[in-house]
C-alpha atoms as a PDB file:
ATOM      1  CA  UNK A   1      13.903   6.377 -11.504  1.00  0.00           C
ATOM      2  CA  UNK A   2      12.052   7.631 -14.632  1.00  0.00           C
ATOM      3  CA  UNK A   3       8.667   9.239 -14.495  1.00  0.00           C
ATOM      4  CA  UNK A   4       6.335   8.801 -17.988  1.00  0.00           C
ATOM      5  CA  UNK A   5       3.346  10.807 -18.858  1.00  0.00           C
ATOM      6  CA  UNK A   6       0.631   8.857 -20.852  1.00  0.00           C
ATOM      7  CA  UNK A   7      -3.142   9.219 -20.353  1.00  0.00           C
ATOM      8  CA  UNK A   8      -5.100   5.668 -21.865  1.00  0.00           C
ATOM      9  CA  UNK A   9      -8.508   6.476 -20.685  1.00  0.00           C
ATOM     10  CA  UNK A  10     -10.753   3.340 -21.048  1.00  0.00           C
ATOM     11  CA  UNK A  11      -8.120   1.395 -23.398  1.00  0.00           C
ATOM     12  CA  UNK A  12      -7.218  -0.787 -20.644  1.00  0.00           C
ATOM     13  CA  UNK A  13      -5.609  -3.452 -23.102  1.00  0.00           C
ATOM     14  CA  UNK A  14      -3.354  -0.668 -24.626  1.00  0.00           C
ATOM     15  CA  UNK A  15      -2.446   0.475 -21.099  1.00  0.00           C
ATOM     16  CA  UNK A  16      -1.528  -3.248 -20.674  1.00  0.00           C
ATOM     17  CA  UNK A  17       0.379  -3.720 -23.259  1.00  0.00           C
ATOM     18  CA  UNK A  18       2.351  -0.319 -22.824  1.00  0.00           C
ATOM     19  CA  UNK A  19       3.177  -1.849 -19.274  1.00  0.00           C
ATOM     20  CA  UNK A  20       4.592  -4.847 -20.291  1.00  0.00           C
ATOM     21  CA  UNK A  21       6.776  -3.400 -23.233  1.00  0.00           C
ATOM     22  CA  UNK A  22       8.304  -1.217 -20.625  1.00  0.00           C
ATOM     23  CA  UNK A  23       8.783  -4.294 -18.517  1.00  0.00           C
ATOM     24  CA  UNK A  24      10.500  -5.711 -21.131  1.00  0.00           C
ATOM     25  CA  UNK A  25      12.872  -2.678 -21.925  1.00  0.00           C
ATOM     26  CA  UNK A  26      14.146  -3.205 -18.048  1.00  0.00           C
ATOM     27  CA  UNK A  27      11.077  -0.986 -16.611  1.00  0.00           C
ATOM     28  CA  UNK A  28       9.289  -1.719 -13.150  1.00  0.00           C
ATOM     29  CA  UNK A  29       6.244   0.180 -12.366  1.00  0.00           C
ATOM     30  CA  UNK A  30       6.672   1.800  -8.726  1.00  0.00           C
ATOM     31  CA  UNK A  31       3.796   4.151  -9.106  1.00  0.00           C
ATOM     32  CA  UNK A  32       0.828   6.032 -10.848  1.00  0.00           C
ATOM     33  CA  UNK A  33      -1.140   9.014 -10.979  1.00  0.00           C
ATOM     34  CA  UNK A  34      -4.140  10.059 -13.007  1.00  0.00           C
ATOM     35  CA  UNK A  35      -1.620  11.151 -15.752  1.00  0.00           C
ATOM     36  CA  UNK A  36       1.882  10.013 -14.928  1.00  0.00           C
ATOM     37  CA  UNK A  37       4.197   6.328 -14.268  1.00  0.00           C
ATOM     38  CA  UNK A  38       6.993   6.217 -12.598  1.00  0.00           C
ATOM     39  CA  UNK A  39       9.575   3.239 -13.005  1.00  0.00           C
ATOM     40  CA  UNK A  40      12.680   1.963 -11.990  1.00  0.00           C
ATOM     41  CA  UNK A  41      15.481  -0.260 -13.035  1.00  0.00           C
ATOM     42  CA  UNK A  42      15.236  -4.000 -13.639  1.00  0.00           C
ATOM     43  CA  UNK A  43      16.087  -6.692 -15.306  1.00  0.00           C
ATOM     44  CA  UNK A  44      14.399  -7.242 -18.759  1.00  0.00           C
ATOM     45  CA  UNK A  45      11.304  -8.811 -18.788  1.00  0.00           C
ATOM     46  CA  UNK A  46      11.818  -9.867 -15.025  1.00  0.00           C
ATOM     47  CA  UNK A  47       7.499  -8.603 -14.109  1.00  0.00           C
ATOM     48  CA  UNK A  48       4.474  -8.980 -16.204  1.00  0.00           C
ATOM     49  CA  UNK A  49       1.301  -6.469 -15.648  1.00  0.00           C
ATOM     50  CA  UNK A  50      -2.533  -7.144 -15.907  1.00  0.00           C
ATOM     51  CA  UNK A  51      -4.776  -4.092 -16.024  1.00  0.00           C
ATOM     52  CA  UNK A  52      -8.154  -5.027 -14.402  1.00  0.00           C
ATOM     53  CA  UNK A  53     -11.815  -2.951 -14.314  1.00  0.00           C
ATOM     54  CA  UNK A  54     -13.205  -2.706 -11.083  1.00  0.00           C
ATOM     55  CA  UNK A  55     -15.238   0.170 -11.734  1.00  0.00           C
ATOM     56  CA  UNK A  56     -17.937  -1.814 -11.148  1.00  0.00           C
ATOM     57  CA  UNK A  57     -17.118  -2.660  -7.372  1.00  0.00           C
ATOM     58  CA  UNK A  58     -18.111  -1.031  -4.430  1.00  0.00           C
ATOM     59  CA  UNK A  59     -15.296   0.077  -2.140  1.00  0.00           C
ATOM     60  CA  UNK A  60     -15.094  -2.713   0.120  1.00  0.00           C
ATOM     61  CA  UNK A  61     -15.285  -5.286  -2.633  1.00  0.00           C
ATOM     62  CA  UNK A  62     -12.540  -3.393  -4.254  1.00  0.00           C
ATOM     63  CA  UNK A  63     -10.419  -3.462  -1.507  1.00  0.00           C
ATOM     64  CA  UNK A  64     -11.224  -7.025  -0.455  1.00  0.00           C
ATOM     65  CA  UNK A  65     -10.356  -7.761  -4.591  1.00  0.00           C
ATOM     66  CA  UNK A  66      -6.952  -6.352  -4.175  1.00  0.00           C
ATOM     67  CA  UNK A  67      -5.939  -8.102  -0.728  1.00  0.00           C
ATOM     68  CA  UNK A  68      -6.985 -11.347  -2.462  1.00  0.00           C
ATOM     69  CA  UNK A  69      -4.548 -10.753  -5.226  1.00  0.00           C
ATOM     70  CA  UNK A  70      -1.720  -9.382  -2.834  1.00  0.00           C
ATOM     71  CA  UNK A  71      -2.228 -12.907  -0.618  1.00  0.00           C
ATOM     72  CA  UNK A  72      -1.071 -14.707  -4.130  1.00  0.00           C
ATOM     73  CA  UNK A  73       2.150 -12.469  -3.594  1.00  0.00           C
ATOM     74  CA  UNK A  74       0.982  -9.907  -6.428  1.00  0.00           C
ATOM     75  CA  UNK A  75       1.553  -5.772  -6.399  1.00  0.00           C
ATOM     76  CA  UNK A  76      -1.259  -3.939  -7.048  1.00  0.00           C
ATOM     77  CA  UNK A  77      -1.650  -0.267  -8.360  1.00  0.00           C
ATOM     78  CA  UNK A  78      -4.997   1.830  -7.893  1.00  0.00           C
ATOM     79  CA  UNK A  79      -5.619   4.177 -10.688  1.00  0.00           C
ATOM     80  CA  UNK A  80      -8.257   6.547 -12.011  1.00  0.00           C
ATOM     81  CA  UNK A  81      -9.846   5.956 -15.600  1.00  0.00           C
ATOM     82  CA  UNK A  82     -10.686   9.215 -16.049  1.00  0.00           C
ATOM     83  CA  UNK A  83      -8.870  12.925 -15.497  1.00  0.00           C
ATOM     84  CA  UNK A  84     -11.184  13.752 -12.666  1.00  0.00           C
ATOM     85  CA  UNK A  85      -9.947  14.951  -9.194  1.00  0.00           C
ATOM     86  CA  UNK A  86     -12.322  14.815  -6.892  1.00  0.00           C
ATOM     87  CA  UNK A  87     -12.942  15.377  -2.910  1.00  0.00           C
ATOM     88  CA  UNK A  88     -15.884  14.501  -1.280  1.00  0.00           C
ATOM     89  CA  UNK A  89     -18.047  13.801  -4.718  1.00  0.00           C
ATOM     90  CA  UNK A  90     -20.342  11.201  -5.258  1.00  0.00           C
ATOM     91  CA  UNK A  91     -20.958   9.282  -8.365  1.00  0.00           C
ATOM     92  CA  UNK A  92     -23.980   7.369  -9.945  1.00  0.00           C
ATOM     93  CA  UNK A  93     -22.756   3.968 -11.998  1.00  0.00           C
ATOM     94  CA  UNK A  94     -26.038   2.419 -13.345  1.00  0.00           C
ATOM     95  CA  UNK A  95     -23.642  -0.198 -14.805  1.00  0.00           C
ATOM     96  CA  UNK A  96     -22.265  -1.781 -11.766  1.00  0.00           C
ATOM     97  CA  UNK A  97     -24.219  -3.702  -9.152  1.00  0.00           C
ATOM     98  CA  UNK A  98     -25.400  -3.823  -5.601  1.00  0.00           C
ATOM     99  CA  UNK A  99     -23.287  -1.105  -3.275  1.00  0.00           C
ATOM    100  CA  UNK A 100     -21.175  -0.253  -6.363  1.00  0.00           C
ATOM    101  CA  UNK A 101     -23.520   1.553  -7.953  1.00  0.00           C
ATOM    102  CA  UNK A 102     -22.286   4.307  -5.888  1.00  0.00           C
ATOM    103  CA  UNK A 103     -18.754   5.642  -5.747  1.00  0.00           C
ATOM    104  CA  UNK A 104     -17.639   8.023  -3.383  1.00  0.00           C
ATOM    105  CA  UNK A 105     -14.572  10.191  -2.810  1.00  0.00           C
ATOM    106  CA  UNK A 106     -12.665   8.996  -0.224  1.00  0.00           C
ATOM    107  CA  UNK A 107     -13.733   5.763  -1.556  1.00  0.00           C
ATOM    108  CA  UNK A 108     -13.767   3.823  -4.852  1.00  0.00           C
ATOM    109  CA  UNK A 109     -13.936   7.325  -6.900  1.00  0.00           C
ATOM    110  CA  UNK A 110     -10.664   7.274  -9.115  1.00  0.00           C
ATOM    111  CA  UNK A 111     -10.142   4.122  -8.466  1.00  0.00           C
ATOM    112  CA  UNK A 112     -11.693   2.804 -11.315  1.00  0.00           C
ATOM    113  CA  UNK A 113      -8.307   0.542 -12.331  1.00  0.00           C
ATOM    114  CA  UNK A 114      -6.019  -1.807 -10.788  1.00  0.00           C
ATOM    115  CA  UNK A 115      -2.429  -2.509 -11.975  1.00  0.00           C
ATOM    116  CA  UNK A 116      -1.914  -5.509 -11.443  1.00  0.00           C
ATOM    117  CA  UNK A 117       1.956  -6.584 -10.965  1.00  0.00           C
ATOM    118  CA  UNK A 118       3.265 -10.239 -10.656  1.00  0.00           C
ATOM    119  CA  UNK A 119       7.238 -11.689 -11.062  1.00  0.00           C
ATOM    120  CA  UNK A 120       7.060 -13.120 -14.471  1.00  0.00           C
ATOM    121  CA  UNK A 121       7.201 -16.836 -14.233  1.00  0.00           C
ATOM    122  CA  UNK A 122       6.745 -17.940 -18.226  1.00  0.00           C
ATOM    123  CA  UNK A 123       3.251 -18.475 -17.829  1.00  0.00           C
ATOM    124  CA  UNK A 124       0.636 -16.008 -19.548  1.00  0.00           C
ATOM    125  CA  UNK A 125      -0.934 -13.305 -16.904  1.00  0.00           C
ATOM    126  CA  UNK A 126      -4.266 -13.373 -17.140  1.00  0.00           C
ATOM    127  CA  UNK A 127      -6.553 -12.890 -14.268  1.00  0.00           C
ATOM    128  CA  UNK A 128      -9.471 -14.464 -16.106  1.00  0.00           C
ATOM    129  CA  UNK A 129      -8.838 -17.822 -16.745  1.00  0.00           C
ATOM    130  CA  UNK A 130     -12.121 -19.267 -17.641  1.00  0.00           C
ATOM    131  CA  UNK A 131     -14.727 -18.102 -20.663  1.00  0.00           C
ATOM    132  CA  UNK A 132     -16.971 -17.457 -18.682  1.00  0.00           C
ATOM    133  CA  UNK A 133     -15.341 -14.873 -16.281  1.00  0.00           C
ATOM    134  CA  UNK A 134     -14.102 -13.533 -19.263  1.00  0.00           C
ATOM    135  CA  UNK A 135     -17.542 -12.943 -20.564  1.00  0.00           C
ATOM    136  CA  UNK A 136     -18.694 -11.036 -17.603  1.00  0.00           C
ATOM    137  CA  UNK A 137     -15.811  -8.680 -17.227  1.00  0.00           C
ATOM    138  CA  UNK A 138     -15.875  -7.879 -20.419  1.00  0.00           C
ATOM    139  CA  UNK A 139     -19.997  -7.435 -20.491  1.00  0.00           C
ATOM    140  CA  UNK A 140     -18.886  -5.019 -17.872  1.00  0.00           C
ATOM    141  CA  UNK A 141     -16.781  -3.157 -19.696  1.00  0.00           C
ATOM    142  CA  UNK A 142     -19.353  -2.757 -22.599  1.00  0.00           C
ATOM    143  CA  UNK A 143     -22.125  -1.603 -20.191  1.00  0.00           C
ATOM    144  CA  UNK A 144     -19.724   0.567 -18.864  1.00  0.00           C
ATOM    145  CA  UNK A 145     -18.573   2.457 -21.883  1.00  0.00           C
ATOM    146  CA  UNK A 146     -22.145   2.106 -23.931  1.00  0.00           C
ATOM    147  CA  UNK A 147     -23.843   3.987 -20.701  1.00  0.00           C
ATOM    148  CA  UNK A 148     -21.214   6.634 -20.839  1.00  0.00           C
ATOM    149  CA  UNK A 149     -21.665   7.171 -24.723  1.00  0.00           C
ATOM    150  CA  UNK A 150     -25.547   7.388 -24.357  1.00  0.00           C
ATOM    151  CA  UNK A 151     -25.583   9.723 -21.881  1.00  0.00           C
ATOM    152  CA  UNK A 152     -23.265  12.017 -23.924  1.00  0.00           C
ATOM    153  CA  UNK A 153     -25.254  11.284 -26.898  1.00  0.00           C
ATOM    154  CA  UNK A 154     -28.737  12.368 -24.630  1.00  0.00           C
ATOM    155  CA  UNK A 155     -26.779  14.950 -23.214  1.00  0.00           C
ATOM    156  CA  UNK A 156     -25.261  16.251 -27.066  1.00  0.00           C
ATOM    157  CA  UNK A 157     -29.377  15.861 -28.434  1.00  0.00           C
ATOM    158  CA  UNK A 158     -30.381  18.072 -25.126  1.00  0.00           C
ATOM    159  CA  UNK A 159     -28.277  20.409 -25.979  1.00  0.00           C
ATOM    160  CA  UNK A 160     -28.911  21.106 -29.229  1.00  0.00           C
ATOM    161  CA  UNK A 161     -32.969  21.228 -28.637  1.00  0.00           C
ATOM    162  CA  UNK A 162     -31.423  23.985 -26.229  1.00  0.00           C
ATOM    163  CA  UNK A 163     -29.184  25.780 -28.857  1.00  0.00           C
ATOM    164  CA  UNK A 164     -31.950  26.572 -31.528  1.00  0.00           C
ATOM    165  CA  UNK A 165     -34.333  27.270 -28.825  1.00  0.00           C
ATOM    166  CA  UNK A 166     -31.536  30.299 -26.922  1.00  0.00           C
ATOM    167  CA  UNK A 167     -29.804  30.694 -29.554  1.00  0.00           C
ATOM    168  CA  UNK A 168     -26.534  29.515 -26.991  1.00  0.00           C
ATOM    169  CA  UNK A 169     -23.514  28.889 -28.948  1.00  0.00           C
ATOM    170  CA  UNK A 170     -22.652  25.517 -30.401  1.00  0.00           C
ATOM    171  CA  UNK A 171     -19.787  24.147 -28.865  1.00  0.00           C
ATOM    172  CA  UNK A 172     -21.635  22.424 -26.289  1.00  0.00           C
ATOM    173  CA  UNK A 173     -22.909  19.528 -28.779  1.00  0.00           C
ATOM    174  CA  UNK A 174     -19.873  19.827 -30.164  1.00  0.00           C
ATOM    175  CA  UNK A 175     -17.778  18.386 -26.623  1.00  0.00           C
ATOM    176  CA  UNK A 176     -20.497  16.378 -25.719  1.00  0.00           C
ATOM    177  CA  UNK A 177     -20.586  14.505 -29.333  1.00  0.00           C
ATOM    178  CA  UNK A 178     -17.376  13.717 -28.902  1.00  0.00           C
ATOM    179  CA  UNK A 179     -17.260  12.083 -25.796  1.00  0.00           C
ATOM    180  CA  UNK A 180     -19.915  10.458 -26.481  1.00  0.00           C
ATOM    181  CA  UNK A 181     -18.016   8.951 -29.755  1.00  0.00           C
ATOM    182  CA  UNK A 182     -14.470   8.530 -27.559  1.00  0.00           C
ATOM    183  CA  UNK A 183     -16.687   6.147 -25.165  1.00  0.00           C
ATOM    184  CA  UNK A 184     -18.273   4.320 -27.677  1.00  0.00           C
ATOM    185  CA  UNK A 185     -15.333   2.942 -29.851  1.00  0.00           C
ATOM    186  CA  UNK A 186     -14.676   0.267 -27.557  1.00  0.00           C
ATOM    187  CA  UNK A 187     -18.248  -1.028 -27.392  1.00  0.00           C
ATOM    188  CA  UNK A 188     -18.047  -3.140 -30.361  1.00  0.00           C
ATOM    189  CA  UNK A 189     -14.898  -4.856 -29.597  1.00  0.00           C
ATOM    190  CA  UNK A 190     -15.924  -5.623 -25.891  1.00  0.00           C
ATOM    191  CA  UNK A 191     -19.402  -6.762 -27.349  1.00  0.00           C
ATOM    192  CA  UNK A 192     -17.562  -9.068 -29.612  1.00  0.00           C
ATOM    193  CA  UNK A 193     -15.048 -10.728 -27.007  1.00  0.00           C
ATOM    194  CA  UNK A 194     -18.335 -11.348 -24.740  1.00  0.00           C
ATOM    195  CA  UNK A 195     -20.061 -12.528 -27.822  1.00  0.00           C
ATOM    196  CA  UNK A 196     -17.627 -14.890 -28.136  1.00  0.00           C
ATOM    197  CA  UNK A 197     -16.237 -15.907 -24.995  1.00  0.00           C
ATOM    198  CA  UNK A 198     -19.984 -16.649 -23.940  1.00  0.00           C
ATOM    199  CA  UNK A 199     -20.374 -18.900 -26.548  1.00  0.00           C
ATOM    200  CA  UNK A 200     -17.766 -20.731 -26.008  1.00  0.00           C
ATOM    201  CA  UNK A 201     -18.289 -20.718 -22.160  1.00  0.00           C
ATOM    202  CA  UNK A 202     -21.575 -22.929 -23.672  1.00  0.00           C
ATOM    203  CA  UNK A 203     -19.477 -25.382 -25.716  1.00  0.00           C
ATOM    204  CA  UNK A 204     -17.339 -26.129 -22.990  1.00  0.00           C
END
């Protein structure tokens, strides 16, 4: 067994790819938590992994997700986006849709990400396989991370009306600048691949 501490965040393609290199060093994932993988033996390159957003979904169309994907003989990992440990919270996502707006813990709090595990076969593993699914998940992905940056931004702004009004110290805007920076790089790259998958979704 061999346990490996790595923290992506919301750079689900660099998780991806970090899975799959370790795959192909002999590496297959037996579990996650917020901060750690653990892996055992295998034989090189024998698994490929997909890491999917389902941030979006409520709880039961999570689950139902991940017991469609287990009937095709897949593994599936559940795994939290962000550092948070949480009992009995609730959270607000004005990105997703329907019942998934709100995510509760026990529920679909932390359990943002699924790992997706299949027996590599020599075909690619991609659990989008037209343009236009690949639009909309990745439309998601950009309304997820350009909510979270505004509301840092709004929240950084508030707090520095605050700061020159109390006279509070600064460090405040400081954090909340920053986050709100760390969620936005990935907007323009997401916005591009549903720029362009969409458009080709068209020409098809």
């Amino acid at each position: 067994m061999k346990k490996v501490y790595r923290f992506f965040g919301g750079f689900l393609e660099s998780q991806q790819r970090w899975l799959n290199r370790m795959a192909d060093r002999g590496w297959r994932l037996t579990g996650v938590t917020r901060l750690s993988f653990t892996f055992e033996p295998c034989q090189a390159g024998e698994y490929r992994y997909a890491v999917e957003f389902v941030g979006e979904k409520s709880n039961a169309d999570r689950l139902a997700y991940r017991q469609f994907l287990e009937e095709f003989g897949y593994r599936c990992f559940d795994k939290s986006i962000n550092l948070n440990y949480s009992v009995g919270k609730v959270r607000v996502r004005p990105w997703a849709k329907g019942a998934g707006k709100v995510a509760t813990s026990p529920g679909a709090f932390n359990r943002e990400i699924l790992i997706v595990e299949k027996r590599a076969d020599g075909e690619p593993f991609a659990l989008h396989t037209t343009n236009a699914d690949r639009a909309a998940y990745y439309r998601r992905l950009r309304n997820m991370h350009m909510t979270c940056a505004l509301a840092f931004a709004a929240a950084a702004a508030f707090t520095g009306w605050y700061v020159r009004i109390d006279e509070s110290p600064v460090w405040g805007v400081y954090v909340f600048a920053a986050l709100a920076v760390l969620f936005g790089i990935p907007v323009l790259p997401y916005a591009a691949k549903t720029y362009r998958y969409s458009r080709e979704s068209v020409e098809e």
